[in-house]
Protein backbone atom coordinates (compact mmCIF):
# COMPACT_ATOMS: atom_id res chain seq x y z
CA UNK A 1 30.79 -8.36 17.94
CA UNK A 2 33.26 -6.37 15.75
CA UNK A 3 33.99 -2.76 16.82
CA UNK A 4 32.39 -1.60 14.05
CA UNK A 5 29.06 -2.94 14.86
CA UNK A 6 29.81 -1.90 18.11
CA UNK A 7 29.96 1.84 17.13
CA UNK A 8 27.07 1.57 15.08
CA UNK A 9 24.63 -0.18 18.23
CA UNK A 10 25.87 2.71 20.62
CA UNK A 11 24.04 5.31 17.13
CA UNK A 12 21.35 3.14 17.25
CA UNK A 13 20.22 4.41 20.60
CA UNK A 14 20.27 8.17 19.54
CA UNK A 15 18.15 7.39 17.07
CA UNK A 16 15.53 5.29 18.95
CA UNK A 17 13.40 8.25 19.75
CA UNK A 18 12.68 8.31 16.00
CA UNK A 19 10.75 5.11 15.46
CA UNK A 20 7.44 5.60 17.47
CA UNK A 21 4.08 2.97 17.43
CA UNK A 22 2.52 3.89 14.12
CA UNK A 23 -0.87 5.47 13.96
CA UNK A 24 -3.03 7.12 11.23
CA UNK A 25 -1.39 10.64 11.51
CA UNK A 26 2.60 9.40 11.79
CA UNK A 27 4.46 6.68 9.51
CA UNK A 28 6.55 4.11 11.63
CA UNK A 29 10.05 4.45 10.71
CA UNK A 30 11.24 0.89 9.72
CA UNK A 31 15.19 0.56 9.00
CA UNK A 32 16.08 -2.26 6.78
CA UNK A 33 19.05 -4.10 6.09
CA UNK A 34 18.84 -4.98 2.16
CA UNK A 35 20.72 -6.98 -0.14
CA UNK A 36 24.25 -6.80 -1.57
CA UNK A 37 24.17 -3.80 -4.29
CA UNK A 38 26.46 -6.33 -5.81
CA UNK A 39 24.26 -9.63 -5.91
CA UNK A 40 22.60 -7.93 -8.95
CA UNK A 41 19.24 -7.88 -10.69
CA UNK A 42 17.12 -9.43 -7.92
CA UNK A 43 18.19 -6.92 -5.68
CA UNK A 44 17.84 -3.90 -8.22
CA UNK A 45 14.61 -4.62 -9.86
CA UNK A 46 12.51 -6.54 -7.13
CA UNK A 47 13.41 -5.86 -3.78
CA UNK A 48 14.78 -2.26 -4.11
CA UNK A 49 11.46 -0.97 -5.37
CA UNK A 50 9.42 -3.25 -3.11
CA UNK A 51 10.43 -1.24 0.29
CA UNK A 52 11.66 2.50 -1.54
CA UNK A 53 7.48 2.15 -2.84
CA UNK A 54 6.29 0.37 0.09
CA UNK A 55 4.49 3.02 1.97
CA UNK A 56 2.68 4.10 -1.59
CA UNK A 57 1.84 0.75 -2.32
CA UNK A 58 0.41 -0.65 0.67
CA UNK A 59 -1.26 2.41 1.76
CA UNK A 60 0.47 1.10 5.07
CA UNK A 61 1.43 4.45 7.77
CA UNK A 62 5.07 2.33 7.46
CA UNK A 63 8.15 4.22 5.59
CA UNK A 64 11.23 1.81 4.62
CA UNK A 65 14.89 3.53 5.37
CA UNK A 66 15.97 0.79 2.77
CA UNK A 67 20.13 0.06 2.66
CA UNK A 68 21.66 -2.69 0.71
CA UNK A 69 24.31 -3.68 3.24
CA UNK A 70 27.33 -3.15 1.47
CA UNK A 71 27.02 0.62 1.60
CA UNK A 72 26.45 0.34 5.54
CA UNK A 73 30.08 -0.85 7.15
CA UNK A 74 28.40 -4.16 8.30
CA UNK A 75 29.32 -7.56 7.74
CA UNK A 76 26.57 -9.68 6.32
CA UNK A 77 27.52 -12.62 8.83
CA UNK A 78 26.47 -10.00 11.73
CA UNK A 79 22.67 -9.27 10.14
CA UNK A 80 21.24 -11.22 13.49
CA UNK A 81 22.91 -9.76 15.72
CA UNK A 82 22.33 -6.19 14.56
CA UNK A 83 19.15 -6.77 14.39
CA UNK A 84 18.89 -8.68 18.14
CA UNK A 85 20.56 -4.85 18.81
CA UNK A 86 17.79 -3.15 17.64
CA UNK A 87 19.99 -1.18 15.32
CA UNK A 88 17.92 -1.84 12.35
CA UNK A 89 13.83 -3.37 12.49
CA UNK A 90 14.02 -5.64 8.97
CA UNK A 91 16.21 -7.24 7.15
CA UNK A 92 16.57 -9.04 4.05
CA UNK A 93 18.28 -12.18 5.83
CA UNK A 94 20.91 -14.01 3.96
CA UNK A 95 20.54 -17.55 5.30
CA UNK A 96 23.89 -18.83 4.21
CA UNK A 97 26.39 -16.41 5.63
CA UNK A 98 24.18 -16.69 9.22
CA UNK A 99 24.06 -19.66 9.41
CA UNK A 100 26.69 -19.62 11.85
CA UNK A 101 24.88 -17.72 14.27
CA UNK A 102 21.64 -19.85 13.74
CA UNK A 103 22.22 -23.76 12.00
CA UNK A 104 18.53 -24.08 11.49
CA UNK A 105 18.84 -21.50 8.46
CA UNK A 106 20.26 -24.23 6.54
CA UNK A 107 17.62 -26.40 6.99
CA UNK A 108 15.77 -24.62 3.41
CA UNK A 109 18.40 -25.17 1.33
CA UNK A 110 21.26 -28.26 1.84
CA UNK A 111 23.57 -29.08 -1.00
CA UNK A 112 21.24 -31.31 -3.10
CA UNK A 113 18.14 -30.74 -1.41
CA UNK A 114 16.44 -28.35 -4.23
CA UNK A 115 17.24 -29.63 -7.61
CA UNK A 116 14.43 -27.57 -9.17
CA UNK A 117 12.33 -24.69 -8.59
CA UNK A 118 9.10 -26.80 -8.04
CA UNK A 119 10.47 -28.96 -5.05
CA UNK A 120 12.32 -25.27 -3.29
CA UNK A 121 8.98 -24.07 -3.05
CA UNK A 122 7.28 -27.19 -1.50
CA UNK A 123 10.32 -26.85 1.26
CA UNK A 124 10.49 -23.11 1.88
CA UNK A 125 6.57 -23.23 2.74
CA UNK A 126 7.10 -26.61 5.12
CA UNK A 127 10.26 -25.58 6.38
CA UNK A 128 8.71 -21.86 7.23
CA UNK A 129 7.43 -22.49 10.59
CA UNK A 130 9.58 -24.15 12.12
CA UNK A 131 12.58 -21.76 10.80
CA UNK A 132 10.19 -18.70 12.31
CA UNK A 133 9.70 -20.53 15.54
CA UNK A 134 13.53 -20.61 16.33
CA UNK A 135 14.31 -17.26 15.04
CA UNK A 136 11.56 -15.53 17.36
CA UNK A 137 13.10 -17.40 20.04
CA UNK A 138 16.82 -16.82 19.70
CA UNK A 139 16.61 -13.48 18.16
CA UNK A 140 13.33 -11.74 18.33
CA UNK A 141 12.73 -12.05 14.83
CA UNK A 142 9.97 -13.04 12.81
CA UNK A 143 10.83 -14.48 9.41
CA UNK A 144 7.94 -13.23 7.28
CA UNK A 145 8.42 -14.72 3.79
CA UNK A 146 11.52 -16.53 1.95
CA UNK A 147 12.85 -16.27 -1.81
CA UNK A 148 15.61 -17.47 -3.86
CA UNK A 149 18.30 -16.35 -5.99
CA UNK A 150 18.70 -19.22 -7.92
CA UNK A 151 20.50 -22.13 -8.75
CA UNK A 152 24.44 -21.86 -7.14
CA UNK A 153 26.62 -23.27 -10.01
CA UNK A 154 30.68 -23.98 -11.15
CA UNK A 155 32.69 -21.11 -12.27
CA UNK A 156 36.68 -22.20 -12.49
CA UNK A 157 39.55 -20.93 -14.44
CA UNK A 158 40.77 -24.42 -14.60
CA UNK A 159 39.68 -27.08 -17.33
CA UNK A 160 36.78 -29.02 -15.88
CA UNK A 161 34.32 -31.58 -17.87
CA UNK A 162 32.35 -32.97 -14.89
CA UNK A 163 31.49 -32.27 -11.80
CA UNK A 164 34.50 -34.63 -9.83
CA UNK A 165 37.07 -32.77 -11.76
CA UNK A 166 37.22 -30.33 -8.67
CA UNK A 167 39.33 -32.80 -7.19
CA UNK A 168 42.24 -30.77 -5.96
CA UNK A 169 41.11 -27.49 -7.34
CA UNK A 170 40.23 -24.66 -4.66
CA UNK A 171 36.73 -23.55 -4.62
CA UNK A 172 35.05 -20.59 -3.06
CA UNK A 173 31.96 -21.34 -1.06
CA UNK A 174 29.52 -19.42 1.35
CA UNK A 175 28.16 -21.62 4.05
CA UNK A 176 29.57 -25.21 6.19
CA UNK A 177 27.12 -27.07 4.49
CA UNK A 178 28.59 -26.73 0.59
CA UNK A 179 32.09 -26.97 2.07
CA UNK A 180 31.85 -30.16 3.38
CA UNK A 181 30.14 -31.34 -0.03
CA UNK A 182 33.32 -29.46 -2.02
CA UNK A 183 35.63 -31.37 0.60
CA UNK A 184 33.79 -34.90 -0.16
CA UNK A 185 34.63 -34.22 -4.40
CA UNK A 186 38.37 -34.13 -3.38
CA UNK A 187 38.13 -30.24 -3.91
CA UNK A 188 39.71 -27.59 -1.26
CA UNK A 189 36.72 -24.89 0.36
CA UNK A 190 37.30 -21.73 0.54
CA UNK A 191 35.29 -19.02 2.52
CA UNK A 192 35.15 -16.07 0.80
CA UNK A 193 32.20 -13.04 0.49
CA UNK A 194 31.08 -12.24 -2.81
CA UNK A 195 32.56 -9.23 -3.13
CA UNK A 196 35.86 -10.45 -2.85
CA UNK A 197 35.61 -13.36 -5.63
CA UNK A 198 35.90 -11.31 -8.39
CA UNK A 199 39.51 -10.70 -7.81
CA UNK A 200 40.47 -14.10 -5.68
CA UNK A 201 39.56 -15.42 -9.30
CA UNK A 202 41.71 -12.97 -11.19
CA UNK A 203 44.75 -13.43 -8.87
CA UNK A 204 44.52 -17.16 -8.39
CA UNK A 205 43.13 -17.23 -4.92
CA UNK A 206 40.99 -19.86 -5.54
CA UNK A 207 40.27 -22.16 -8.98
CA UNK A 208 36.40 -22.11 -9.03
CA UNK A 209 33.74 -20.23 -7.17
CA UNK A 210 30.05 -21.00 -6.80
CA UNK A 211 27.10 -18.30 -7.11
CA UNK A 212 24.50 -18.12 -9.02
CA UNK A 213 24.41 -17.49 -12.97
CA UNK A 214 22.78 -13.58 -13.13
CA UNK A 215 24.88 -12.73 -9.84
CA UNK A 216 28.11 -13.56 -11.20
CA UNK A 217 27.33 -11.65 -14.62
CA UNK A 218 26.50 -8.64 -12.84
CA UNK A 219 29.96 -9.01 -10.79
CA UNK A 220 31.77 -10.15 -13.67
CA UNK A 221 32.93 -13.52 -12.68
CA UNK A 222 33.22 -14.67 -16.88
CA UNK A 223 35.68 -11.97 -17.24
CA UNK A 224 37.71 -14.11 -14.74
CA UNK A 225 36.50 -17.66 -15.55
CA UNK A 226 36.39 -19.66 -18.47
CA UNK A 227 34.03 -22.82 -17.57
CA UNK A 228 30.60 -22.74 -16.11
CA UNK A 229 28.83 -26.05 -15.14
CA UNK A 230 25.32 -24.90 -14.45
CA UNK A 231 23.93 -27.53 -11.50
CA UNK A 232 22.38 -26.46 -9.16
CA UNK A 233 24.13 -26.76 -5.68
CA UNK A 234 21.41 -25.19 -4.04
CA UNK A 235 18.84 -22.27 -4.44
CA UNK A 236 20.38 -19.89 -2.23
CA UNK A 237 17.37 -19.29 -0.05
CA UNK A 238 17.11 -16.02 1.62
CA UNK A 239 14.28 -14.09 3.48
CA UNK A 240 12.94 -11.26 5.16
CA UNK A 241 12.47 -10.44 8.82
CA UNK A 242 11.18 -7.70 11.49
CA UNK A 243 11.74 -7.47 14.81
CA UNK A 244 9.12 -8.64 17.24
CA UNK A 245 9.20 -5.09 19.08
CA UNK A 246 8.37 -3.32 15.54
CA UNK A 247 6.01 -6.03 14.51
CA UNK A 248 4.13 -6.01 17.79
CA UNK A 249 4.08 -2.03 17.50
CA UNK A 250 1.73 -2.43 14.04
CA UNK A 251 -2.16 -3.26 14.72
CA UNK A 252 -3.61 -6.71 13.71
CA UNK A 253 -4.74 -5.05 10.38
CA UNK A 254 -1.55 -4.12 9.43
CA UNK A 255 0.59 -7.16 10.31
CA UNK A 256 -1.41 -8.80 7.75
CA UNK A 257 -0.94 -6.42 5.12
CA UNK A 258 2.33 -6.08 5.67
CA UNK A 259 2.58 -9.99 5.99
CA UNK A 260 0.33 -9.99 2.54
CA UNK A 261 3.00 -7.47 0.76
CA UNK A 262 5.89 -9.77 1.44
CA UNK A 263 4.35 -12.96 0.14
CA UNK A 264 4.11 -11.13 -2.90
CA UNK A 265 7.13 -9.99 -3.08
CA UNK A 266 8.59 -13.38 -2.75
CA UNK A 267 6.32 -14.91 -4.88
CA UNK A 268 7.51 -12.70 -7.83
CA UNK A 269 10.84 -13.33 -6.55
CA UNK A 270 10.27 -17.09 -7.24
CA UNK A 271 8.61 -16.44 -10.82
CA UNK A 272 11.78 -14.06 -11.99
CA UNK A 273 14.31 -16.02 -10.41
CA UNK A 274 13.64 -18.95 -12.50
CA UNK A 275 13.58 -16.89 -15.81
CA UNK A 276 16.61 -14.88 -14.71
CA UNK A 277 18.55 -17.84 -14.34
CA UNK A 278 18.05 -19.53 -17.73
CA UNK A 279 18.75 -16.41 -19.01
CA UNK A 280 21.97 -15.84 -17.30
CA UNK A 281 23.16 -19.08 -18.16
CA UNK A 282 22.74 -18.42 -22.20
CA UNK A 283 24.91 -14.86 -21.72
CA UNK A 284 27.44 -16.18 -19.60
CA UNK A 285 27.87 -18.77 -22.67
CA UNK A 286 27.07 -16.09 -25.17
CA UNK A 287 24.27 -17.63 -26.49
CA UNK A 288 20.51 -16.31 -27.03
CA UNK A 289 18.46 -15.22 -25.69
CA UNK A 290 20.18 -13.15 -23.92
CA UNK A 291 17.86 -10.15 -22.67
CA UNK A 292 18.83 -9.54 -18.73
CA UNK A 293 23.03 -9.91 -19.08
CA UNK A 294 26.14 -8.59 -20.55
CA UNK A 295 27.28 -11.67 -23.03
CA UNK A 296 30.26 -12.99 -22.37
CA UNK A 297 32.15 -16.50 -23.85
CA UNK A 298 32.43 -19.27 -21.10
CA UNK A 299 32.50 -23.07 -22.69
CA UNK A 300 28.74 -24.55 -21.09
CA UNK A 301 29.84 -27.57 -19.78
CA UNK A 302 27.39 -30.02 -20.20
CA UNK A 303 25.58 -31.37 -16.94
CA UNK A 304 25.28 -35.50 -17.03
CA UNK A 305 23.73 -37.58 -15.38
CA UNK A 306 26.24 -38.56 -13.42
CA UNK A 307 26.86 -35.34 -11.48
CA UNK A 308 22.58 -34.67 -10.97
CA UNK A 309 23.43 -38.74 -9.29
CA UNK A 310 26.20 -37.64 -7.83
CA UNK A 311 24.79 -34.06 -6.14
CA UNK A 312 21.10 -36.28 -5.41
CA UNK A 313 22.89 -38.67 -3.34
CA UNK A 314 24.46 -35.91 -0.74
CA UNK A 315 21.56 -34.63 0.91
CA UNK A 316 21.73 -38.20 2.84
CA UNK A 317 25.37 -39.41 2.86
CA UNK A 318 26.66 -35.47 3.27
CA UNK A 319 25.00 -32.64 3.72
CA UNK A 320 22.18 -33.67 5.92
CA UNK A 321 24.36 -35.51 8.08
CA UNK A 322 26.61 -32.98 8.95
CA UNK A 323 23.98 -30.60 8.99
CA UNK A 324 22.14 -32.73 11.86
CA UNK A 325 25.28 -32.77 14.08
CA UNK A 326 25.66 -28.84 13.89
CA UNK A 327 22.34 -27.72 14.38
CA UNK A 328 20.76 -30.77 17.07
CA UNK A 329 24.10 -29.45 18.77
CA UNK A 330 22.48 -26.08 19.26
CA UNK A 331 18.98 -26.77 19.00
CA UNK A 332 18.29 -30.34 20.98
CA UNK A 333 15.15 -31.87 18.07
CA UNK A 334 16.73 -29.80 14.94
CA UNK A 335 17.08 -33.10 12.83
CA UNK A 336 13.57 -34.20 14.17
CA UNK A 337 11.37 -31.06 13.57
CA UNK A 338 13.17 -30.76 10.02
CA UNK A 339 12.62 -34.62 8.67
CA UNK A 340 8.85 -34.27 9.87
CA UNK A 341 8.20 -31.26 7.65
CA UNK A 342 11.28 -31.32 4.85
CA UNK A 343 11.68 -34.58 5.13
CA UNK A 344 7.88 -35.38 4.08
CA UNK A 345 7.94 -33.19 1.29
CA UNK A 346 11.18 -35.14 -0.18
CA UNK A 347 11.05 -38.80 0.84
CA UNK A 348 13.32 -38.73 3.71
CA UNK A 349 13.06 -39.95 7.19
């Protein structure tokens, strides 16, 4: 635990007296750990409003102390553990960049897995339970809906015209799972958060960086890129969770609303994610339409059909096998529970 998380679990407990069982009179206090500011229109028009309105909306006795997290001082790698500390009740979970802390997260979303919206959704809702399951379990969290950003595609600085011409470029990347598909390309992974891309791409840190298309418009990125190969890596699955103490604090009634909120939210998460990204795509090219973006002028490599074969073909050779190892290591039946939900929904055994 870093000190600074340390300094902010020993606050926690000052506060505690503040967030009482709700009842008709009094509004539970629920403090949630939101998105990136930086990670862009998602954050700003859907999930923002969702909790700051929440308590209006639902008609729930439940007020949201909403923070995005890069205005708190914590690390989005530590978002299970603060909330295991009871620092903060809910969370906007980024899957990815926890991953480390709990394997199964990755189980949603491996390199390849999602190649379209359709198919996400089919393995977000399979995947669900047993994701929830180990999350109560290790964490005392309940994982009450999931969404996506969208596709994770190329930016570089370098000249590419395929997919394999990352060979010997250095590429930022966010989770184990995309590294070791970068690594398999001939390409050199490197871990860096969003926030710092911006300017590892300006400086030369790295060549190319993956995120997805409205993100890196809102960040910048074409201002410090000059290709964009729009395939879709994965979906960049995130989702939200409570603590079991605050969830077991609301009545029967109220769990399901608030359970019946948040699978709306995501739901319109899924609908505008999809048009977002299409739209993204056309101003990071400066083409139209071009309604949600700033336009900028990166050359739209074209995606063949080589590099959808090439991407469809590492869910089995790469990314699920090396997946498997990490997370049957910490959860003994990982592989097993996954292939009987996931791996109905896609053809794999």
């Amino acid at each position: 635990m870093s000190k600074c998380l340390f300094k902010l679990v020993a606050a926690a407990g000052l506060a505690a007296s503040l967030y009482l069982p709700a009842t008709a009179q009094e509004a539970l206090k629920i403090r949630v750990i939101g998105q990136p500011l930086a990670t862009g229109l998602v954050q700003a028009k859907k999930e923002k409003p969702f909790f700051e309105n929440f308590q209006t909306a639902t008609g729930l006795p439940i007020e949201m102390d909403y923070k995005p997290i890069d205005t708190l001082g914590i690390k989005d790698t530590e978002e299970l553990r603060v909330l295991k500390s009871g620092l903060f009740e809910m969370a906007s979970l980024r899957f990815p960049q926890n991953s480390r802390d709990e394997p199964a997260l990755l189980g949603f979303d491996l390199v390849g897995l999602n190649p379209d919206y359709a198919t996400g959704r089919k393995v977000t809702e399979a995947y669900l339970p047993i994701a929830d399951a180990r999350l109560q379990k290790q964490f005392g969290v309940k994982l009450l809906g999931v969404f996506p950003f969208g596709p994770q595609i190329l930016f570089c600085n370098k000249p590419i015209a395929k997919l394999a011409d990352v060979k010997g470029l250095k590429v930022r990347t966010y989770d184990q799972n995309l590294a070791k598909f970068i690594e398999s390309v001939g390409g050199t992974p490197v871990p860096i958060s969003f926030a710092d891309t911006y300017q590892s791409l300006s400086l030369g840190v790295v060549d190319c960086a993956i995120s997805g298309a409205s993100s890196a418009n809102s960040s910048g990125w074409p201002e410090v890129s000059s290709y964009q190969l729009a395939i879709g890596f994965q979906l960049a699955v995130n989702g939200y969770v409570i603590s079991l103490k605050t969830w077991e604090k609301l009545t029967p009634d109220q769990q399901a609303k608030l359970t019946e909120a948040v699978a709306a939210l995501t739901s319109d998460i899924w609908t505008y994610s999809e048009t977002l990204f299409a739209d993204a795509v056309n101003c990071n090219a400066g083409k139209d339409p071009c309604t949600t973006g700033k336009k900028f002028n990166l050359v739209d490599v074209p995606v063949s059909d080589a590099d959808r074969a090439l991407l469809k073909e590492a869910v089995t050779q790469i990314s699920l096998p090396s997946w498997a190892e990490v997370c049957d290591k910490a959860d003994p039946g990982c592989i097993a529970s996954w292939k009987s939900t996931v791996g109905q929904v896609v053809g794999i055994k």
